[in-house]
PDB file of N, CA and C in Angstrom:
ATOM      1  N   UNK A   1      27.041  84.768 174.835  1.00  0.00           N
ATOM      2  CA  UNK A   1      27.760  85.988 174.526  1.00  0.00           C
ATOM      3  C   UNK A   1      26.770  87.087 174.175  1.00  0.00           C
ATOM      4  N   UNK A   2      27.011  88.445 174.789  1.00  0.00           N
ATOM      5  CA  UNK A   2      26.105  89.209 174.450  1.00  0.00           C
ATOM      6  C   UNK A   2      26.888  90.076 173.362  1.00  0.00           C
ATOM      7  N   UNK A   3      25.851  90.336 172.525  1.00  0.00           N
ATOM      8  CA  UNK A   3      26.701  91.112 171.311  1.00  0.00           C
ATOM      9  C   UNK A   3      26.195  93.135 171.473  1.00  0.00           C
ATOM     10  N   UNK A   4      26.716  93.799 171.590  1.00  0.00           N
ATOM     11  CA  UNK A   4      26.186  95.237 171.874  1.00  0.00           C
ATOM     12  C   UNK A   4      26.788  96.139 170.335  1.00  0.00           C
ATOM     13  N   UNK A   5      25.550  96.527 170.012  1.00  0.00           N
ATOM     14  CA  UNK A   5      26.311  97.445 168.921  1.00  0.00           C
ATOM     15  C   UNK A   5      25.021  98.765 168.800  1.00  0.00           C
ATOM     16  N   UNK A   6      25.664  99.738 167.895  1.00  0.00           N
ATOM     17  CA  UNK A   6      24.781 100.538 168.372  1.00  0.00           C
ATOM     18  C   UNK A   6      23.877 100.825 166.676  1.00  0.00           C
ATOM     19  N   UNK A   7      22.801 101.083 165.961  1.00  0.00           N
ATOM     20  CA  UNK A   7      22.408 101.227 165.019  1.00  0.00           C
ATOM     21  C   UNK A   7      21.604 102.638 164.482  1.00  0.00           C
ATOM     22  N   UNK A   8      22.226 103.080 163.540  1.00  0.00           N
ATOM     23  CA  UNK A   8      21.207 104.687 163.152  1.00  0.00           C
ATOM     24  C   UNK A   8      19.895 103.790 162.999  1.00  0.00           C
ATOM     25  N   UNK A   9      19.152 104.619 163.506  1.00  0.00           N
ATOM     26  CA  UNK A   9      17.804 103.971 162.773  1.00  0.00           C
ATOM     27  C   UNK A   9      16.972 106.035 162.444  1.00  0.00           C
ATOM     28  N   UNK A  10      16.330 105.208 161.203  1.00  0.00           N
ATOM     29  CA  UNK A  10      15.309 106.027 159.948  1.00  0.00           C
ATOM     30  C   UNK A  10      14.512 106.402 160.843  1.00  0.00           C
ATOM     31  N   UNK A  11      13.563 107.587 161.049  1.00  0.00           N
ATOM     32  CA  UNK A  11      12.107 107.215 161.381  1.00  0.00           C
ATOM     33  C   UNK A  11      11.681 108.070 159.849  1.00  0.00           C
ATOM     34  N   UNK A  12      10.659 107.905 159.934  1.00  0.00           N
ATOM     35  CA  UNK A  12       9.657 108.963 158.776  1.00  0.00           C
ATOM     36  C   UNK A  12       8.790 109.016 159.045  1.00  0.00           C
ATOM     37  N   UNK A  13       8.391 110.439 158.597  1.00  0.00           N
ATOM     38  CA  UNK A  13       6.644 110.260 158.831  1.00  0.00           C
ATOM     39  C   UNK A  13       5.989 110.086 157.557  1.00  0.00           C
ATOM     40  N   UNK A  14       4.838 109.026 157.515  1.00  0.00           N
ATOM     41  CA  UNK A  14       4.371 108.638 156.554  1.00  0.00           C
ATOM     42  C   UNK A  14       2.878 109.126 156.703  1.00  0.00           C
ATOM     43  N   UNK A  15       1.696 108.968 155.820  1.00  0.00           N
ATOM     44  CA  UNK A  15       0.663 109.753 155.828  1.00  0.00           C
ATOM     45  C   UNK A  15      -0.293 109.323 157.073  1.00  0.00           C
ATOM     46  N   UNK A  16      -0.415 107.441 157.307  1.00  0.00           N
ATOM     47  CA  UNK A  16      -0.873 107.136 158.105  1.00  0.00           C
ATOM     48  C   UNK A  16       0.428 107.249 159.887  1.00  0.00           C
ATOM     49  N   UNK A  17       1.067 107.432 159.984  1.00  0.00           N
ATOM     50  CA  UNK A  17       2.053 107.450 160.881  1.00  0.00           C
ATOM     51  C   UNK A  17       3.138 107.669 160.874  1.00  0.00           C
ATOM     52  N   UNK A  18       4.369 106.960 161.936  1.00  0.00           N
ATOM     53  CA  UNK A  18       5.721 106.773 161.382  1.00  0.00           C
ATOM     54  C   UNK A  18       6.460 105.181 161.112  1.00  0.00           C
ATOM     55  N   UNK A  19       7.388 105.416 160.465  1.00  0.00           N
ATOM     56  CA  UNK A  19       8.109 104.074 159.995  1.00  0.00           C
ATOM     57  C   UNK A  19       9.253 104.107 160.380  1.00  0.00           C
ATOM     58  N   UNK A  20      10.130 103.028 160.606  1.00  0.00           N
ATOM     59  CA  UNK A  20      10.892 103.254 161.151  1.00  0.00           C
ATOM     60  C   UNK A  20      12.292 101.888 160.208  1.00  0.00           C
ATOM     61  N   UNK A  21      13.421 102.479 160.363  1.00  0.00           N
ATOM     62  CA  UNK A  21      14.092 100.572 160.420  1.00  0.00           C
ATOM     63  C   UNK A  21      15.590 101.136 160.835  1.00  0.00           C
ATOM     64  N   UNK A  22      16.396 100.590 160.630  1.00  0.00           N
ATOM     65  CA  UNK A  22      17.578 100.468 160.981  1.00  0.00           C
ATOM     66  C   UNK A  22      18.536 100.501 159.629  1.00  0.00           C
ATOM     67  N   UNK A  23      20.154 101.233 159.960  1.00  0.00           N
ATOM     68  CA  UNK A  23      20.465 101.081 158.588  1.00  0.00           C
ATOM     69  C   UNK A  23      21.711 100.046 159.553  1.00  0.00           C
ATOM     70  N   UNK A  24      22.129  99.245 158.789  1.00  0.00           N
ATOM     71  CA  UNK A  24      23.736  97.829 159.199  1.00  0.00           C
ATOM     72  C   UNK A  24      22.949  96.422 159.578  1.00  0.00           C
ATOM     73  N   UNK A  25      21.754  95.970 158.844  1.00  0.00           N
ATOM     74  CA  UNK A  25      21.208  95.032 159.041  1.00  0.00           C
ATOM     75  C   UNK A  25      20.527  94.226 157.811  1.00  0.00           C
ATOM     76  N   UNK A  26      20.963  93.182 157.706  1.00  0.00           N
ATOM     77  CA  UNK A  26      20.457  92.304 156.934  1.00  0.00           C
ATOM     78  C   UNK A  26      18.938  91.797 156.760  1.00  0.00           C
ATOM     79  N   UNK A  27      18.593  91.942 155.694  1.00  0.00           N
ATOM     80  CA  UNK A  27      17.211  91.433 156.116  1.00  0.00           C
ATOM     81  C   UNK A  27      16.472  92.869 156.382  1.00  0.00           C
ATOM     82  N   UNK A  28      14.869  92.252 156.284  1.00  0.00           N
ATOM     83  CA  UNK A  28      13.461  93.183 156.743  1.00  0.00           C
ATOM     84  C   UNK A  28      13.939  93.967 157.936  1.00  0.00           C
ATOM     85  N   UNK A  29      13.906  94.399 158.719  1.00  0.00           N
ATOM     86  CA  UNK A  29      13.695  95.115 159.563  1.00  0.00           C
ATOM     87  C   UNK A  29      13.131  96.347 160.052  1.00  0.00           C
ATOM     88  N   UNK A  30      11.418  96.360 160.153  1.00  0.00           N
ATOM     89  CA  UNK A  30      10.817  97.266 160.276  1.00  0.00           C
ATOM     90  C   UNK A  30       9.981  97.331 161.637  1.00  0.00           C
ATOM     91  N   UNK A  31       9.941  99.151 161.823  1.00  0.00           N
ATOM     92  CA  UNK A  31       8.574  99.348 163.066  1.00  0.00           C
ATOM     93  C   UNK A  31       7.938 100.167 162.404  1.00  0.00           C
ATOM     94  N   UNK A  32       6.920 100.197 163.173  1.00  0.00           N
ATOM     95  CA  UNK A  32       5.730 101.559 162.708  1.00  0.00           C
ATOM     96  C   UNK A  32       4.996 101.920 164.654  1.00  0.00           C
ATOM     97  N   UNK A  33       4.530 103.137 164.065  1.00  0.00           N
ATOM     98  CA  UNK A  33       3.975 103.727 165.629  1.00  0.00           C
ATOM     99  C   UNK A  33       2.741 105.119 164.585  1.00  0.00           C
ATOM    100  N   UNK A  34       2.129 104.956 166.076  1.00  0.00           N
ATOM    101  CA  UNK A  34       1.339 106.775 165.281  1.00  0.00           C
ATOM    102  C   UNK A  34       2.064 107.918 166.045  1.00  0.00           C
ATOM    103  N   UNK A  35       3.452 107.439 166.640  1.00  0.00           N
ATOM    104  CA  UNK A  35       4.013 108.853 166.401  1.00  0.00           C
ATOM    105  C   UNK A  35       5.338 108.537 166.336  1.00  0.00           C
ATOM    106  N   UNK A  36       6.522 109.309 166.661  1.00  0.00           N
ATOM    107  CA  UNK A  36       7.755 109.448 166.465  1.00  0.00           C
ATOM    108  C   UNK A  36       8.523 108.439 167.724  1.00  0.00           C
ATOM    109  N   UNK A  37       8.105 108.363 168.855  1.00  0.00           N
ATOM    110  CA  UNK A  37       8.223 107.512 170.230  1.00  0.00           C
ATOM    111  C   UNK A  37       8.270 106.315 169.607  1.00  0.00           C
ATOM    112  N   UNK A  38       6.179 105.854 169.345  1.00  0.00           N
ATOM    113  CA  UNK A  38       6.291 104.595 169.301  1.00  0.00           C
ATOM    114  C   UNK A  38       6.730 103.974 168.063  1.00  0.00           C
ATOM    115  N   UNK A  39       7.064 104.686 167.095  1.00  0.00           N
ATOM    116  CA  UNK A  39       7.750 103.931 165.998  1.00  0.00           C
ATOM    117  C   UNK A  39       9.336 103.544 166.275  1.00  0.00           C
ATOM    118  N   UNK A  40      10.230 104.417 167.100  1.00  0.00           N
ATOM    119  CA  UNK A  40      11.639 104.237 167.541  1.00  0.00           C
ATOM    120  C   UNK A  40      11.311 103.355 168.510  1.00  0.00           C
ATOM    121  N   UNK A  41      10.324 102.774 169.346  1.00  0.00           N
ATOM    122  CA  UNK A  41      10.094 101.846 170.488  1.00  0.00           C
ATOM    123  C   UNK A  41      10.151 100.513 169.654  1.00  0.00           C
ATOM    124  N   UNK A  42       9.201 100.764 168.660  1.00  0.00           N
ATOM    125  CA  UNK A  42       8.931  99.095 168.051  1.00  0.00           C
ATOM    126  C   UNK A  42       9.762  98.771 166.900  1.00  0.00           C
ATOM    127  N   UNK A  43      11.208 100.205 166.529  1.00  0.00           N
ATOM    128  CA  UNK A  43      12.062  99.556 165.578  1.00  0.00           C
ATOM    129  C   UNK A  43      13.180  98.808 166.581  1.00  0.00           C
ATOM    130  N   UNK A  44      13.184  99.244 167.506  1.00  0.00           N
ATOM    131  CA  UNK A  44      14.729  99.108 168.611  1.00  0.00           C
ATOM    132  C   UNK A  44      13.827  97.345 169.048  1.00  0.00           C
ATOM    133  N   UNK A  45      12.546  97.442 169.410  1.00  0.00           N
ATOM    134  CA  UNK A  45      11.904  95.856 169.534  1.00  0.00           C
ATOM    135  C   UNK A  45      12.174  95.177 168.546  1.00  0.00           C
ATOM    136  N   UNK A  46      12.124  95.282 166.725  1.00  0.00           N
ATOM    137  CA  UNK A  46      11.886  94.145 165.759  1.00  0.00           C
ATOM    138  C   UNK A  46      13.800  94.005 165.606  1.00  0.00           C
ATOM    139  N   UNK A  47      14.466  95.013 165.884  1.00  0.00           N
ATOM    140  CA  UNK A  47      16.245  94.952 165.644  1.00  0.00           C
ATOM    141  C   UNK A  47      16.287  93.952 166.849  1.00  0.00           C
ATOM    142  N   UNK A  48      16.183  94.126 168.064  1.00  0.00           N
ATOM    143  CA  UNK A  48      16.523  92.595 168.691  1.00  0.00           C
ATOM    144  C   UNK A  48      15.721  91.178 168.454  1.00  0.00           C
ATOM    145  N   UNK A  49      14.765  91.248 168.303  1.00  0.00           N
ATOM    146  CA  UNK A  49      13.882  90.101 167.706  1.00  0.00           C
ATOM    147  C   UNK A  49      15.243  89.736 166.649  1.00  0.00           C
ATOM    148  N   UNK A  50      15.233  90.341 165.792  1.00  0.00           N
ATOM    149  CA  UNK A  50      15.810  89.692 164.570  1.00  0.00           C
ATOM    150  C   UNK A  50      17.312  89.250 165.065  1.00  0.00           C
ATOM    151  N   UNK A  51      18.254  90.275 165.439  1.00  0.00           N
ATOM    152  CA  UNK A  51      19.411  89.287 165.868  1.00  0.00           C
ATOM    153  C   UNK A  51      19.181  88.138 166.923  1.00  0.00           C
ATOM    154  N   UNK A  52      18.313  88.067 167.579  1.00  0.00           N
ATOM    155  CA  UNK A  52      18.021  87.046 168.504  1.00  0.00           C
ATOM    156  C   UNK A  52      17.728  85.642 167.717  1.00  0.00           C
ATOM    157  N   UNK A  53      16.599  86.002 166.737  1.00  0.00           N
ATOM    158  CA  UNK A  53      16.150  85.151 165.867  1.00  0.00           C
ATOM    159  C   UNK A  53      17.024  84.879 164.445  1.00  0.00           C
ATOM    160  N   UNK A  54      18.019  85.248 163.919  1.00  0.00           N
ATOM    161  CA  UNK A  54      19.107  84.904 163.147  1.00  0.00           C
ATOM    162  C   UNK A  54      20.765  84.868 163.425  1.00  0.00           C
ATOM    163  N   UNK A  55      20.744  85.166 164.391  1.00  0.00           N
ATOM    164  CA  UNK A  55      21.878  85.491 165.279  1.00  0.00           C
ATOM    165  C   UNK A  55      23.168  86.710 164.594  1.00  0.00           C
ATOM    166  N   UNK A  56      24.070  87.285 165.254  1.00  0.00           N
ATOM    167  CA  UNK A  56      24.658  87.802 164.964  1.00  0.00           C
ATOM    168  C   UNK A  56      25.325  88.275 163.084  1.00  0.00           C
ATOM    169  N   UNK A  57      25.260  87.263 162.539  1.00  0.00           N
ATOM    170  CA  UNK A  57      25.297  87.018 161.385  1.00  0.00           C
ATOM    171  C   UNK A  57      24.803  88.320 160.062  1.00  0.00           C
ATOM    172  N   UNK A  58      23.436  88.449 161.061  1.00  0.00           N
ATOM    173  CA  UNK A  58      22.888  89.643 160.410  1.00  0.00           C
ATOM    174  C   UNK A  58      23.434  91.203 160.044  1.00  0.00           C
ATOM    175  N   UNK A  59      24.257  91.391 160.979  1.00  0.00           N
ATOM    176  CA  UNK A  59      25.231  92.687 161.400  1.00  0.00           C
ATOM    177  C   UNK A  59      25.703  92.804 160.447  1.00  0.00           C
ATOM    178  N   UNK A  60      25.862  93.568 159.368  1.00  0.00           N
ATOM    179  CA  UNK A  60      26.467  93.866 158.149  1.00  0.00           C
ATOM    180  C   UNK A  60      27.530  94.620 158.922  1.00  0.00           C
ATOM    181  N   UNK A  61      29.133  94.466 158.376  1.00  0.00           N
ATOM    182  CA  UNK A  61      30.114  94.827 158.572  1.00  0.00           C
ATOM    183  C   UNK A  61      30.577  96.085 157.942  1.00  0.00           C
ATOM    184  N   UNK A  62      30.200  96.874 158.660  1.00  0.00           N
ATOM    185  CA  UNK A  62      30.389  98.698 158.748  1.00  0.00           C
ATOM    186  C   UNK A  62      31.643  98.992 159.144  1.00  0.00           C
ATOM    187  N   UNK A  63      32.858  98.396 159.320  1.00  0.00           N
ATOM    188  CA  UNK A  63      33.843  98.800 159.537  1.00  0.00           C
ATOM    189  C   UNK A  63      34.315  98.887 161.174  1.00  0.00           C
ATOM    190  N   UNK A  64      32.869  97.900 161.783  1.00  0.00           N
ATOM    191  CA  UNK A  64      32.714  98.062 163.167  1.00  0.00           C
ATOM    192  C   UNK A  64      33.494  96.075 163.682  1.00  0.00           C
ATOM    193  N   UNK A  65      34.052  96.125 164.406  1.00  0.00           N
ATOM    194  CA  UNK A  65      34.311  94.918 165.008  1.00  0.00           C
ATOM    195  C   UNK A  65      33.456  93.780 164.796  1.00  0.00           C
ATOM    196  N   UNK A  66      34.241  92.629 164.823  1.00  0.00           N
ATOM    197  CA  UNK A  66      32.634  91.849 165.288  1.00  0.00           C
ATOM    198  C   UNK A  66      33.145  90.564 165.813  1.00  0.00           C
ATOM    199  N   UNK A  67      32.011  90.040 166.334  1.00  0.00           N
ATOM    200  CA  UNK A  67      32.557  89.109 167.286  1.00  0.00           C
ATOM    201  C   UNK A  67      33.282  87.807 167.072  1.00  0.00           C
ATOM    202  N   UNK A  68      33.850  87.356 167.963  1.00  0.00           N
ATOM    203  CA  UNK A  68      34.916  85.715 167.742  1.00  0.00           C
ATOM    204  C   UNK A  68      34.009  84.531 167.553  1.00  0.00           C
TER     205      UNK A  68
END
């Protein structure tokens, strides 16, 4: 089953770069980049890593559906 949902994600700029994470998720979930691109590249990479690697479970319930 594929699960599709969609997530705000943070970026910031921090002194050495940017940071990045996701807000409706359980758990760590962080990227970093040295700019605004690759930090939204490698938060949208560690958000599927992690539901892949804990499964759906993680999805904090925002008022959004969730699966059977």
């Amino acid at each position: 089953m594929h699960l599709f949902k969609k997530f705000k994600i943070v970026i910031s700029k921090e002194e050495d770069g940017y940071v990045g994470y996701p807000l409706g998720l359980e758990g760590v979930v962080v990227g970093e980049g040295n700019t605004y691109e690759e930090a939204l590249r490698d938060t949208k990479s560690a958000i599927k890593f992690h539901i892949e690697t804990f499964g759906p479970k993680v999805i904090k319930k925002l008022g959004f559906p969730s699966p059977l």
